[in-house]
N, C-alpha and C. Protein backbone atom coordinates (compact mmCIF):
# COMPACT_ATOMS: atom_id res chain seq x y z
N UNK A 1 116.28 123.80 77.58
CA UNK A 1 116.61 122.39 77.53
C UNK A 1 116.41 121.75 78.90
N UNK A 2 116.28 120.48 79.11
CA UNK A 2 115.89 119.48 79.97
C UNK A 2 117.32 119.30 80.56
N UNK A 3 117.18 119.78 81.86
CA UNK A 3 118.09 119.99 83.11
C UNK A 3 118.73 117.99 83.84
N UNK A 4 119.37 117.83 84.25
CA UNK A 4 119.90 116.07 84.47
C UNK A 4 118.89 116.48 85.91
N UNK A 5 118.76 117.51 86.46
CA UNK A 5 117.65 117.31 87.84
C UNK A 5 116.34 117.30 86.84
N UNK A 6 116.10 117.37 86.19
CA UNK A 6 114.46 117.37 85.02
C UNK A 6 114.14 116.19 84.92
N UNK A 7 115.56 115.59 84.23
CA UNK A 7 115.49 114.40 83.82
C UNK A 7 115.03 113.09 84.73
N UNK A 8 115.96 113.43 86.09
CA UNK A 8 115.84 112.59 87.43
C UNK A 8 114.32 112.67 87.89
N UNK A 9 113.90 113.90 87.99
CA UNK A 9 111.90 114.18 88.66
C UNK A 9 111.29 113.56 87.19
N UNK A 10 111.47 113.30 86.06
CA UNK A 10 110.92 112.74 84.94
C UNK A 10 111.03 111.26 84.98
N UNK A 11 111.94 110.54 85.49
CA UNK A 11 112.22 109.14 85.32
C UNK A 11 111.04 107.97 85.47
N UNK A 12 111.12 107.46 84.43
CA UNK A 12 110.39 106.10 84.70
C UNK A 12 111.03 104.92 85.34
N UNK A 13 110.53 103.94 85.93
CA UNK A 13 109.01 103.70 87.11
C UNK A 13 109.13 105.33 88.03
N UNK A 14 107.81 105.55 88.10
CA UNK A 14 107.68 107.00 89.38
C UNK A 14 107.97 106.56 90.72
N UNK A 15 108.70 106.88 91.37
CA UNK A 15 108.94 107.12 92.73
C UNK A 15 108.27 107.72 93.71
N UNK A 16 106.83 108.07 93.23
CA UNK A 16 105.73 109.11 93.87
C UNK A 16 104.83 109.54 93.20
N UNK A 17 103.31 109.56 93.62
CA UNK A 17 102.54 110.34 92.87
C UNK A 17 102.84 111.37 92.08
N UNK A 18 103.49 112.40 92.78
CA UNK A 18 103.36 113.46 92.20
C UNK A 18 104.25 113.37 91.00
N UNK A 19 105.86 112.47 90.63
CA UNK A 19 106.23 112.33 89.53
C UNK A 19 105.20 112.20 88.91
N UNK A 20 104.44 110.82 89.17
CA UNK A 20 103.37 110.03 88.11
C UNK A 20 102.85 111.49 87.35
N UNK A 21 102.18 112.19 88.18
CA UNK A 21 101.34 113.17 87.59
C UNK A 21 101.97 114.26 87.44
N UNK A 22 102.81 114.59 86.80
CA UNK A 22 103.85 115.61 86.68
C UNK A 22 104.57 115.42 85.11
N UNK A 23 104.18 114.04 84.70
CA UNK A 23 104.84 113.45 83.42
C UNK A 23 104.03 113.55 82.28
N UNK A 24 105.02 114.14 81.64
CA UNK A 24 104.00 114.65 80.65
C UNK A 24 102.94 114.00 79.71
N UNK A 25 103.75 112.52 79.39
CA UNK A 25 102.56 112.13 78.61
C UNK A 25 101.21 111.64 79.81
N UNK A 26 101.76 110.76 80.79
CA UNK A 26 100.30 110.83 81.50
C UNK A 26 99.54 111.97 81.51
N UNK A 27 100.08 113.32 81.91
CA UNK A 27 99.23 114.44 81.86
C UNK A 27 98.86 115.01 80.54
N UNK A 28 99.32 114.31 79.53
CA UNK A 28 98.63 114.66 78.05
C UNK A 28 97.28 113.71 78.07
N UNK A 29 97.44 112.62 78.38
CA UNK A 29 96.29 111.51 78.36
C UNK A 29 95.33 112.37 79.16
N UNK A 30 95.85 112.02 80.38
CA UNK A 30 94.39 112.85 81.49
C UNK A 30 93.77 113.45 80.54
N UNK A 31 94.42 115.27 80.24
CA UNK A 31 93.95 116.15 79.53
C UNK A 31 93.47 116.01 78.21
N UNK A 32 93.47 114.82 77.47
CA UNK A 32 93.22 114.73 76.12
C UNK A 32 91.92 113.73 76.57
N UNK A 33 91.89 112.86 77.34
CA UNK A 33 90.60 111.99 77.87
C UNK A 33 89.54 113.21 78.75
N UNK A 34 89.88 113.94 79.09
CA UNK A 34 89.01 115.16 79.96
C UNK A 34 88.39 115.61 78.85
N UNK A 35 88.88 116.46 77.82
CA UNK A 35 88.84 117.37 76.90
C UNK A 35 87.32 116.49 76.19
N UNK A 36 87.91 115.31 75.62
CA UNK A 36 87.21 114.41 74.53
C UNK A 36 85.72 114.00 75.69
N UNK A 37 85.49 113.98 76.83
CA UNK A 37 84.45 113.61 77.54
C UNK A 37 83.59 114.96 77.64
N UNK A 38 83.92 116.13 77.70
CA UNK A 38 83.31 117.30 78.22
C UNK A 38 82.56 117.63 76.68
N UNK A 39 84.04 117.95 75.59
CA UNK A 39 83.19 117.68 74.12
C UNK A 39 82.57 117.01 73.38
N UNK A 40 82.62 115.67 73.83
CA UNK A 40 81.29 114.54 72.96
C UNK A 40 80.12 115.35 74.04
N UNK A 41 79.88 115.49 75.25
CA UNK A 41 78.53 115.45 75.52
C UNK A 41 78.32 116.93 75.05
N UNK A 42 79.19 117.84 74.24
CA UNK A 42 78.39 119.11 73.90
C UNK A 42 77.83 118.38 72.52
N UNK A 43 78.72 117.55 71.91
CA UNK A 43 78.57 117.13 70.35
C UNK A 43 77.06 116.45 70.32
N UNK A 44 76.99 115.62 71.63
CA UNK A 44 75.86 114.89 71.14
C UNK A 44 74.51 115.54 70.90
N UNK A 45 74.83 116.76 71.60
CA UNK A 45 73.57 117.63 71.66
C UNK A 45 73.12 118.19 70.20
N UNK A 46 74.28 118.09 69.34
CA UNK A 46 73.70 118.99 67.97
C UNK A 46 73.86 117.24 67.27
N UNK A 47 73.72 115.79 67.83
CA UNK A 47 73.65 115.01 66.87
C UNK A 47 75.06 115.00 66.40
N UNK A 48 76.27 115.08 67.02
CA UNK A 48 77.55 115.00 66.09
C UNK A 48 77.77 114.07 67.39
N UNK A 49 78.85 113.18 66.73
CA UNK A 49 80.27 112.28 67.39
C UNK A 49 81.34 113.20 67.13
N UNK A 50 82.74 112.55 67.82
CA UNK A 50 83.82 113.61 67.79
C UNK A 50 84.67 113.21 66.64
N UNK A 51 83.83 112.00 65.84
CA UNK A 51 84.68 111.88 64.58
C UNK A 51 84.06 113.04 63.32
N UNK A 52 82.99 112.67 63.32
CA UNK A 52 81.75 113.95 62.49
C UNK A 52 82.82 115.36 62.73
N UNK A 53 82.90 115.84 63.77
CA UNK A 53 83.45 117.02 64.21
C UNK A 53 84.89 116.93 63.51
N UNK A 54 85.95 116.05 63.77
CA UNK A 54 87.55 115.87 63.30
C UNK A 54 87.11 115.84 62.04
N UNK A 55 86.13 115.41 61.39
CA UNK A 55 86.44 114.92 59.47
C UNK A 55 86.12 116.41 59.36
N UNK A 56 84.84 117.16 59.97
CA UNK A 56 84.60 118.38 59.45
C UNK A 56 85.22 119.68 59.65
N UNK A 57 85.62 119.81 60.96
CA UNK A 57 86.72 120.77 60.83
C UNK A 57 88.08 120.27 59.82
N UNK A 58 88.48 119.51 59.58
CA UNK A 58 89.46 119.20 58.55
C UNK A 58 89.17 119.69 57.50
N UNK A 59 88.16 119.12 57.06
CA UNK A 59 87.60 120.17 55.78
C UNK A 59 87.80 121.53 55.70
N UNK A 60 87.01 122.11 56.57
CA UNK A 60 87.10 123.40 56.83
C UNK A 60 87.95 124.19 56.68
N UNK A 61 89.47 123.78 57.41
CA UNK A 61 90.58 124.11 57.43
C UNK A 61 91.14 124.07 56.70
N UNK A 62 91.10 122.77 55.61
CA UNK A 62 91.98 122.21 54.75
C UNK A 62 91.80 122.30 53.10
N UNK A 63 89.90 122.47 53.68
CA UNK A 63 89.49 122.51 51.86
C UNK A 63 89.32 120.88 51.41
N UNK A 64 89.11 120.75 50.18
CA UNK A 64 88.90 119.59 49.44
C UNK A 64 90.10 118.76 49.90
N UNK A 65 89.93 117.19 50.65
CA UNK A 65 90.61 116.48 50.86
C UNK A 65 90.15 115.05 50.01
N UNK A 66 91.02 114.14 50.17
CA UNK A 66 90.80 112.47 49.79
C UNK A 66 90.68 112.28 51.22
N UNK A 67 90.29 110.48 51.06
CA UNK A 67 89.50 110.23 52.24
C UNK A 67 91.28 110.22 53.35
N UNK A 68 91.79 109.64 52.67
CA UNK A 68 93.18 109.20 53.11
C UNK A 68 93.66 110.25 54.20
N UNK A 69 93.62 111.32 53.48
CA UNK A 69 94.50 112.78 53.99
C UNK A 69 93.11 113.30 54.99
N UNK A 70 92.21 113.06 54.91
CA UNK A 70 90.87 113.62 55.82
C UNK A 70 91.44 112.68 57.42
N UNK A 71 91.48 111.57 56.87
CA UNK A 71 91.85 110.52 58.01
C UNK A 71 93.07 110.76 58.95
N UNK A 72 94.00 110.90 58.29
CA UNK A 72 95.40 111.74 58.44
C UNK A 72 95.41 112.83 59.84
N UNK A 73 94.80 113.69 59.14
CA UNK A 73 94.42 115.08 59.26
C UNK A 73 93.58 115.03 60.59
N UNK A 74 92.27 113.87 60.98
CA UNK A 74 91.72 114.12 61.92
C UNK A 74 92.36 113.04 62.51
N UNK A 75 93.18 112.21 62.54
CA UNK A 75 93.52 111.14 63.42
C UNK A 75 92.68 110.17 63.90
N UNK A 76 91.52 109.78 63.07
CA UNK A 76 91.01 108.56 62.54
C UNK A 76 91.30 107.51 61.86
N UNK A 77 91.14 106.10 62.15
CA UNK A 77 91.48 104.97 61.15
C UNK A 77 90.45 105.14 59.82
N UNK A 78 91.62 104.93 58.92
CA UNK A 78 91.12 105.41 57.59
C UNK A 78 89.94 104.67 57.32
N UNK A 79 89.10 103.91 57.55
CA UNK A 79 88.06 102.58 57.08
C UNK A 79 87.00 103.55 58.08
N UNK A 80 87.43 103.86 59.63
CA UNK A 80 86.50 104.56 60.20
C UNK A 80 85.93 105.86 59.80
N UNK A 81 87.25 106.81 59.17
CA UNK A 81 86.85 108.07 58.42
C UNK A 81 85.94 107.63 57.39
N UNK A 82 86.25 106.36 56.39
CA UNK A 82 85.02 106.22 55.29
C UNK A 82 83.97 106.22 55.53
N UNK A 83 83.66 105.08 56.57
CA UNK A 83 82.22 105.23 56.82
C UNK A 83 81.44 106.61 57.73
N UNK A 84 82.44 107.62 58.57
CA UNK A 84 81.83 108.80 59.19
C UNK A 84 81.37 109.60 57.74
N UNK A 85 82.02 109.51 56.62
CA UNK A 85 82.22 110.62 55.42
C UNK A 85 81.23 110.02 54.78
N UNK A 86 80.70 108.38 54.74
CA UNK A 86 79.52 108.18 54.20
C UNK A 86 78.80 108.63 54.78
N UNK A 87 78.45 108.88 56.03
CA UNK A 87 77.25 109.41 56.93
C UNK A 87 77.02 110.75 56.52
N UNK A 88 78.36 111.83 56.47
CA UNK A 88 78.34 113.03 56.24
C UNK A 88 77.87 112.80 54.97
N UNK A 89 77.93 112.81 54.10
CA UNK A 89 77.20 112.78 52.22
C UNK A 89 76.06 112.28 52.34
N UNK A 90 75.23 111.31 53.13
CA UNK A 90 73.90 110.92 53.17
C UNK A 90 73.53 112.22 54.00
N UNK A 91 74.06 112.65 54.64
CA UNK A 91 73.38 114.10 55.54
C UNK A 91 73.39 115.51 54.87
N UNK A 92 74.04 115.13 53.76
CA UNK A 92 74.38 115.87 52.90
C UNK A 92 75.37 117.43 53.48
N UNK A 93 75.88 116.82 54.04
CA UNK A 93 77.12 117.92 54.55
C UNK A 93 78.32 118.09 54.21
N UNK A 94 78.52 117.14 53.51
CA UNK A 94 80.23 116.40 52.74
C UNK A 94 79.37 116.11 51.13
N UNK A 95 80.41 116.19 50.11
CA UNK A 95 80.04 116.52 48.73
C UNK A 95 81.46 115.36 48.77
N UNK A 96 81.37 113.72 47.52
CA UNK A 96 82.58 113.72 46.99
C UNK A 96 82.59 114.14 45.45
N UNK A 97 83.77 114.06 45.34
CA UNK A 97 84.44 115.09 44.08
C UNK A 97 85.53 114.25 43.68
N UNK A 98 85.41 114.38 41.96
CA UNK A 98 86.65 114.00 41.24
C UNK A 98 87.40 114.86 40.62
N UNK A 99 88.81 114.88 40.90
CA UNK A 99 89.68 115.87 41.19
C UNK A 99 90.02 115.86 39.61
N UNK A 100 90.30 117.34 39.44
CA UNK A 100 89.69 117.91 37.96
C UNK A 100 91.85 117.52 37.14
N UNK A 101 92.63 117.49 38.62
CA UNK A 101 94.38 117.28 37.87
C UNK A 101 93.95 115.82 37.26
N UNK A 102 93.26 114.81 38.23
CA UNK A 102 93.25 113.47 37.96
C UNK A 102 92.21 112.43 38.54
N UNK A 103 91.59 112.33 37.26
CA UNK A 103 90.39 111.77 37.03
C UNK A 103 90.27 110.02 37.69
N UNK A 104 91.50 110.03 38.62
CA UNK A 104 91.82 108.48 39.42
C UNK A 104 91.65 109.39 41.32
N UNK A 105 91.78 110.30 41.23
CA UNK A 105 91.59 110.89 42.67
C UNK A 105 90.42 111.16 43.02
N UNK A 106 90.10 110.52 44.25
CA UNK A 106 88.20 111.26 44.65
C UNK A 106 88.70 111.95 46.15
N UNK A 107 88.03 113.06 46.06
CA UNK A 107 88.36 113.63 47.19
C UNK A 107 86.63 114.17 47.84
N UNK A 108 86.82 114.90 48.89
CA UNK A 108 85.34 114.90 49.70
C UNK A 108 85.76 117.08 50.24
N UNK A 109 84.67 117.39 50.29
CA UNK A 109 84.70 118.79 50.68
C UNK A 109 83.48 118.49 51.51
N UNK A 110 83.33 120.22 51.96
CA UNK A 110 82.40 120.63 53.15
C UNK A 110 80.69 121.33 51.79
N UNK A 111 79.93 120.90 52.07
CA UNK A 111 78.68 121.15 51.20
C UNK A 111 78.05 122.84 51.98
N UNK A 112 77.71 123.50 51.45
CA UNK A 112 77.10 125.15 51.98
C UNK A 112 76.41 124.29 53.42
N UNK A 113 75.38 123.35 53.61
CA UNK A 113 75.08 122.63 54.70
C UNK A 113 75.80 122.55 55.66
N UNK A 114 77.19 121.65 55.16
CA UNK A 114 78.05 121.31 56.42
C UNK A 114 78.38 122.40 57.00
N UNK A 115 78.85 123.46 55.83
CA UNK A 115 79.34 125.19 57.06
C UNK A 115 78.03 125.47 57.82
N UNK A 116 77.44 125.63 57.23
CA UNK A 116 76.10 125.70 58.09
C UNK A 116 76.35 125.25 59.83
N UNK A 117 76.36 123.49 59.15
CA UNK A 117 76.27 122.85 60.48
C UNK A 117 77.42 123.09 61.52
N UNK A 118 78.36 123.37 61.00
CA UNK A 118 80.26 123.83 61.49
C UNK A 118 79.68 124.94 62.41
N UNK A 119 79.08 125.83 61.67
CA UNK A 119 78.80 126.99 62.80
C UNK A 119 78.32 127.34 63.76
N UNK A 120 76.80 126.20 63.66
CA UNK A 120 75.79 125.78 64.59
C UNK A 120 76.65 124.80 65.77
N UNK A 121 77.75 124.24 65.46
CA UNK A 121 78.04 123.67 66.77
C UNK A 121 79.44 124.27 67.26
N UNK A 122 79.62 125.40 65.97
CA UNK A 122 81.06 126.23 67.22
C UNK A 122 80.40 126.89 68.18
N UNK A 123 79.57 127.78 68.36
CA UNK A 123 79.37 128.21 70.00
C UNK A 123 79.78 127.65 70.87
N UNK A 124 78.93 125.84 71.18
CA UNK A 124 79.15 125.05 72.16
C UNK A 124 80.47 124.78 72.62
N UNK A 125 81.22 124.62 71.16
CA UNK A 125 82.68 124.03 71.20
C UNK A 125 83.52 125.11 71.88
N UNK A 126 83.57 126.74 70.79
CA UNK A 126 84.37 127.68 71.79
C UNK A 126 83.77 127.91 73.34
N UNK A 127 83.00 127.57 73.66
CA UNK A 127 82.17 127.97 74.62
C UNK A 127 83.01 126.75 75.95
N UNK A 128 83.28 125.59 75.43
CA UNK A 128 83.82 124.35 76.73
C UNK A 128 85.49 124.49 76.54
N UNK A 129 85.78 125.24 75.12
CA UNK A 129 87.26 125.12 75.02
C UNK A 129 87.59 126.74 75.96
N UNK A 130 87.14 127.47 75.94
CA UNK A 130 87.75 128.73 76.75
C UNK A 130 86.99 128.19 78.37
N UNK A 131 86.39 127.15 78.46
CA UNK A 131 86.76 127.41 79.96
C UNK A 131 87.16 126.21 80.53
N UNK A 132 87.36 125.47 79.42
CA UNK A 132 88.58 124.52 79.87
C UNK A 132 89.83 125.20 80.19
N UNK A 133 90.59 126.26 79.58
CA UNK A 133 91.47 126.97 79.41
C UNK A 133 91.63 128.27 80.09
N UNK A 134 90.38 127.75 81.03
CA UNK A 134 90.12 129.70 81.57
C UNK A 134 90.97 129.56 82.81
N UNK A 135 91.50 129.16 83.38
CA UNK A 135 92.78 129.19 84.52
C UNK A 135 93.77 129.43 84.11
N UNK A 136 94.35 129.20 82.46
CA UNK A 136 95.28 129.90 82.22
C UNK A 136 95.35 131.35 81.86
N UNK A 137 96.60 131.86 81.83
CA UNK A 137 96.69 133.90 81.50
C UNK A 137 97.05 133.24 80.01
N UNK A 138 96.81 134.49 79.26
CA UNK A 138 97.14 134.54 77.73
C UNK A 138 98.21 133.85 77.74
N UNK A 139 99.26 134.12 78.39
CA UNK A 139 101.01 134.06 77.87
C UNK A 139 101.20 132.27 77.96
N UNK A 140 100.43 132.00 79.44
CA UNK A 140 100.74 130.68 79.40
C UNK A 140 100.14 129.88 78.54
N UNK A 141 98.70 129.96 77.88
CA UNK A 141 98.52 129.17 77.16
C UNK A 141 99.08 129.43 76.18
N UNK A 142 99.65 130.22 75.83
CA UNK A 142 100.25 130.94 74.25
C UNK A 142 101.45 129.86 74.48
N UNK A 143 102.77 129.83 75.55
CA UNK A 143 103.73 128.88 75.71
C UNK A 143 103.53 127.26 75.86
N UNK A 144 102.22 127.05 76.32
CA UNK A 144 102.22 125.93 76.17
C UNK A 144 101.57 125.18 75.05
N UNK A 145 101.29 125.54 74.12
CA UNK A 145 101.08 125.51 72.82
C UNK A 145 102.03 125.43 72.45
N UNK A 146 102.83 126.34 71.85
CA UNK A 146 104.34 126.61 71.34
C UNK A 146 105.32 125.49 72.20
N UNK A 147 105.22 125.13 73.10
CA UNK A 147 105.96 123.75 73.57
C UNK A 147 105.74 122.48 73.03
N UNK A 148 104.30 122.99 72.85
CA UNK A 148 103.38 121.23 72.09
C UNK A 148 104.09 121.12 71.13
N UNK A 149 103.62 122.30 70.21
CA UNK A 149 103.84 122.18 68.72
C UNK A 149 105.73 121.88 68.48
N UNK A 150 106.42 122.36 69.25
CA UNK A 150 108.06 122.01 69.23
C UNK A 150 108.27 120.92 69.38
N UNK A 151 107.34 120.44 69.74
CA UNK A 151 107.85 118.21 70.29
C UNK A 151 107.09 118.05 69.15
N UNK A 152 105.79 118.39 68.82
CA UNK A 152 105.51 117.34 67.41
C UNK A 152 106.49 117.75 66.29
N UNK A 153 106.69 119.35 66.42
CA UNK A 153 107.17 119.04 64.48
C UNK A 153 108.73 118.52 64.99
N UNK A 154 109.13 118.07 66.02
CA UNK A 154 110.74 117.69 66.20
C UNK A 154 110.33 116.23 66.20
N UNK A 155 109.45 115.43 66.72
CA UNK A 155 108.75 113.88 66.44
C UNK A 155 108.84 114.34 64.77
N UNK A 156 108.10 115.02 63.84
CA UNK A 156 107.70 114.73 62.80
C UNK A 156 109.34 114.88 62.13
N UNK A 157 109.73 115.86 62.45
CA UNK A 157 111.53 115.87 62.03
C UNK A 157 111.95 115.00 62.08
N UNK A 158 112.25 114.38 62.76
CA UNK A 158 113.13 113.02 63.29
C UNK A 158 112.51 111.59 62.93
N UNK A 159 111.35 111.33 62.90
CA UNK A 159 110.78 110.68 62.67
C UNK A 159 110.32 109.68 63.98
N UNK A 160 111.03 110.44 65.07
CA UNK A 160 110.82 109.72 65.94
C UNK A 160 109.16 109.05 66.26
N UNK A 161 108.54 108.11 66.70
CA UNK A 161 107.25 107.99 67.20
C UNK A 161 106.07 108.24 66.10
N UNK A 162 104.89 107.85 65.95
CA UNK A 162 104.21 107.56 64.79
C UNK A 162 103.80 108.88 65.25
N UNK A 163 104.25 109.70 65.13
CA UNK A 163 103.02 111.44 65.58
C UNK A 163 102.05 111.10 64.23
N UNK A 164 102.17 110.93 62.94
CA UNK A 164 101.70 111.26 61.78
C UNK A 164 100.61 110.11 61.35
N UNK A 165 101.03 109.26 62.17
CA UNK A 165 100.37 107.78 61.53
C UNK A 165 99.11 107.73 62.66
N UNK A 166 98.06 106.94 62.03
CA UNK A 166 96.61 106.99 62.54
C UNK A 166 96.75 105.23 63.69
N UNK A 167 96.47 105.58 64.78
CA UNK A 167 96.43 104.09 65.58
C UNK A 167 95.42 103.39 64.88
């Protein structure tokens, strides 16, 4: 738990650089704006954006989705996921589908193509994500994961903060 000296080196307005950059959500931004710059320029190389990539690993992971829950899922505005998922089905990498419980649900999957294409651009991807990560030892990235994931599903518990909802 978060110490009243934690709390004090955490306080907003910063009193010093090094608070500034010591806080976690600024240092989530940095690291989430770093991450997203290093991986679009691997993406652009196989022809993907980093939305192409979020709708399709969702799939992947998730199996047959609606556009709704695809959107969800990759943290895209739902109108923006439609039109990436039209692109994917004219590329023929995304298949939609009417869902066999109910003939009012359309949902979208990954086409033998899209795995195809999923595979052709994981090299690049594991390839910038382990050395983004290569200064950490196993244990620490293993804990700082397991820290992440404890603030979202306690946001998603509580309801605190839109964790779930698409900006």
């Amino acid at each position: 738990m978060i110490t009243s000296k934690d709390k004090a080196l955490q306080k907003f307005p910063f009193n010093s650089r090094e608070e500034m950059e010591n806080y976690l959500p600024y240092l989530l931004n940095r690291l989430a704006r770093e991450w997203s710059i290093i991986q679009n320029k691997a993406l652009q190389e196989h022809g993907w954006t980093e939305a192409m990539m979020r709708i399709m690993a969702s799939l992947q992971a998730h199996g047959q989705l609606t556009v709704n829950e695809a959107a969800a899922i990759s943290l895209i505005e739902q109108s923006s996921a439609s039109r990436v998922i039209e692109s994917l089905v004219k590329a023929g990498e995304v298949v939609r589908k009417i869902s066999s419980k109910d003939q009012r649900v359309r949902t979208v999957a990954l086409t033998s193509r899209g795995r195809k294409k999923l595979q052709e651009v994981a090299p690049a991807i594991n390839d910038i994500y382990f050395k983004f990560v290569a200064e950490l030892e196993s244990d620490e990235l293993r804990n700082c994961i397991l820290g992440l994931r404890k603030l979202e599903t306690r946001h998603e518990r509580t309801g605190q903060g839109q964790m779930n909802d698409v900006a």
